[in-house]
C-alpha atoms as a PDB file:
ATOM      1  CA  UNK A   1     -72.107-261.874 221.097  1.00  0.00           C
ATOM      2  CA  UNK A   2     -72.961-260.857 217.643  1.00  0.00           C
ATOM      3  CA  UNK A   3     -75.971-257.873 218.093  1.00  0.00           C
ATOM      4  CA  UNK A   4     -78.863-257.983 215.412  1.00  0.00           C
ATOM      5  CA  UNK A   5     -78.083-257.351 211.885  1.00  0.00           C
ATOM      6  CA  UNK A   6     -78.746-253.773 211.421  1.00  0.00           C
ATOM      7  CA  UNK A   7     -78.771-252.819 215.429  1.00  0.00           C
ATOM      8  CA  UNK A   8     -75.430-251.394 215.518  1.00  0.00           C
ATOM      9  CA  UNK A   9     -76.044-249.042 212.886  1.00  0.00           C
ATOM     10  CA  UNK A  10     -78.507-247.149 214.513  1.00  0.00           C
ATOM     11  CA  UNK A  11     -76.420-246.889 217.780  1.00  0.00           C
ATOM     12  CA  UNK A  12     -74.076-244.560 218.813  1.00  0.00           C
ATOM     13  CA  UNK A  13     -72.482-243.132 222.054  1.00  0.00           C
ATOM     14  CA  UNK A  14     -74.733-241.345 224.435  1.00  0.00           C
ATOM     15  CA  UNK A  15     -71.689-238.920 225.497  1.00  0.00           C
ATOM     16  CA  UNK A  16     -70.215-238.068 222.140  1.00  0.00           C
ATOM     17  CA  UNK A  17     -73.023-239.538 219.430  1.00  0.00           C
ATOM     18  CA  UNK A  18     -70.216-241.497 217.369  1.00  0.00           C
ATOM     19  CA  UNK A  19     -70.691-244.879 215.990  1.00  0.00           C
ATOM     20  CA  UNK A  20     -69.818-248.042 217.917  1.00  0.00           C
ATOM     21  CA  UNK A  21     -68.185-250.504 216.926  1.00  0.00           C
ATOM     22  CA  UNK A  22     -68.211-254.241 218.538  1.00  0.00           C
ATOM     23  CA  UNK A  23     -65.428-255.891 220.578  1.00  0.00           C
ATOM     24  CA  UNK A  24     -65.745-259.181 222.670  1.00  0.00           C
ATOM     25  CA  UNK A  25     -68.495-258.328 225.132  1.00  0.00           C
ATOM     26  CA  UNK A  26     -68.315-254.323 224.810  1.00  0.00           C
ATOM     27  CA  UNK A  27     -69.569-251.541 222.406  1.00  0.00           C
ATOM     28  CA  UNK A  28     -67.103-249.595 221.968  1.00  0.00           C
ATOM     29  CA  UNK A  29     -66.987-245.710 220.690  1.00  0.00           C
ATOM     30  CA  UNK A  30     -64.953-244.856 217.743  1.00  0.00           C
ATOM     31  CA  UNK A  31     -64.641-241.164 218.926  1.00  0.00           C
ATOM     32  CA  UNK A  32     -61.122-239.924 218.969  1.00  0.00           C
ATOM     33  CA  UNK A  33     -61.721-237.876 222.089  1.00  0.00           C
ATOM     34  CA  UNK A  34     -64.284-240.446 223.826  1.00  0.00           C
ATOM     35  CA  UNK A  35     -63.242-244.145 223.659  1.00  0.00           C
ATOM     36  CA  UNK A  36     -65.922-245.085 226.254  1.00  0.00           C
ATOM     37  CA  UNK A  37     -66.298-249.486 226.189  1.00  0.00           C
ATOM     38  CA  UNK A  38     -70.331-249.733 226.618  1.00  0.00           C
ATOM     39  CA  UNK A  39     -71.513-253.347 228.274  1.00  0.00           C
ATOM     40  CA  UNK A  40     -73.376-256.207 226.820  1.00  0.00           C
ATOM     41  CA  UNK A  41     -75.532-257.828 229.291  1.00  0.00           C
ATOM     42  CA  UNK A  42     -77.145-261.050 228.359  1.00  0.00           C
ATOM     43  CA  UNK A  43     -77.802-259.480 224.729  1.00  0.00           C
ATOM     44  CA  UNK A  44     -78.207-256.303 225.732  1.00  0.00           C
ATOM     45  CA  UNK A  45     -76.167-253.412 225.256  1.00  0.00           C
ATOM     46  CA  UNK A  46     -76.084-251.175 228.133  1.00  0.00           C
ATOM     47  CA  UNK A  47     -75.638-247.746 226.650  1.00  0.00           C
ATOM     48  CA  UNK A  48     -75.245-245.858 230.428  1.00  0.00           C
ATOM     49  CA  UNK A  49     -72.136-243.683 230.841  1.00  0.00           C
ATOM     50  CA  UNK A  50     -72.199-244.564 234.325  1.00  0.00           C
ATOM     51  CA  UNK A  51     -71.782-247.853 233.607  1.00  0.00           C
ATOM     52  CA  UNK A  52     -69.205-247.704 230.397  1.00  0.00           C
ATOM     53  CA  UNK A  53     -65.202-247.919 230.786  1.00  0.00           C
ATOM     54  CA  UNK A  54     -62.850-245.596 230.434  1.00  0.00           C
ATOM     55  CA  UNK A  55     -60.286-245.857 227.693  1.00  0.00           C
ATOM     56  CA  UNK A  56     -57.163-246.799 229.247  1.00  0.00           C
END
């Protein structure tokens, strides 16, 4: 699922505005407090909170 050459540089976490990183099918948030694994449906990252999973 590799996202667009440049794409994840512009993202970052909508709860804690850190940079994401990519793993498997998630985003996930390279905040030490946050941790939050963001979605990638068909392509798409889904960048809800609602929708993200906890760290564990």
């Amino acid at each position: 699922m590799p996202l667009e050459a440049g794409l994840l540089e512009i993202l970052a976490c909508p709860a804690c505005h850190s940079p994401l990183e990519e793993q498997d099918t998630e985003l996930v948030c390279t905040g030490q407090d946050c941790g939050l694994a963001y979605p990638v449906r068909d392509d798409i990252p889904v960048l809800l909170v609602d929708e993200a999973r906890r760290p564990e």
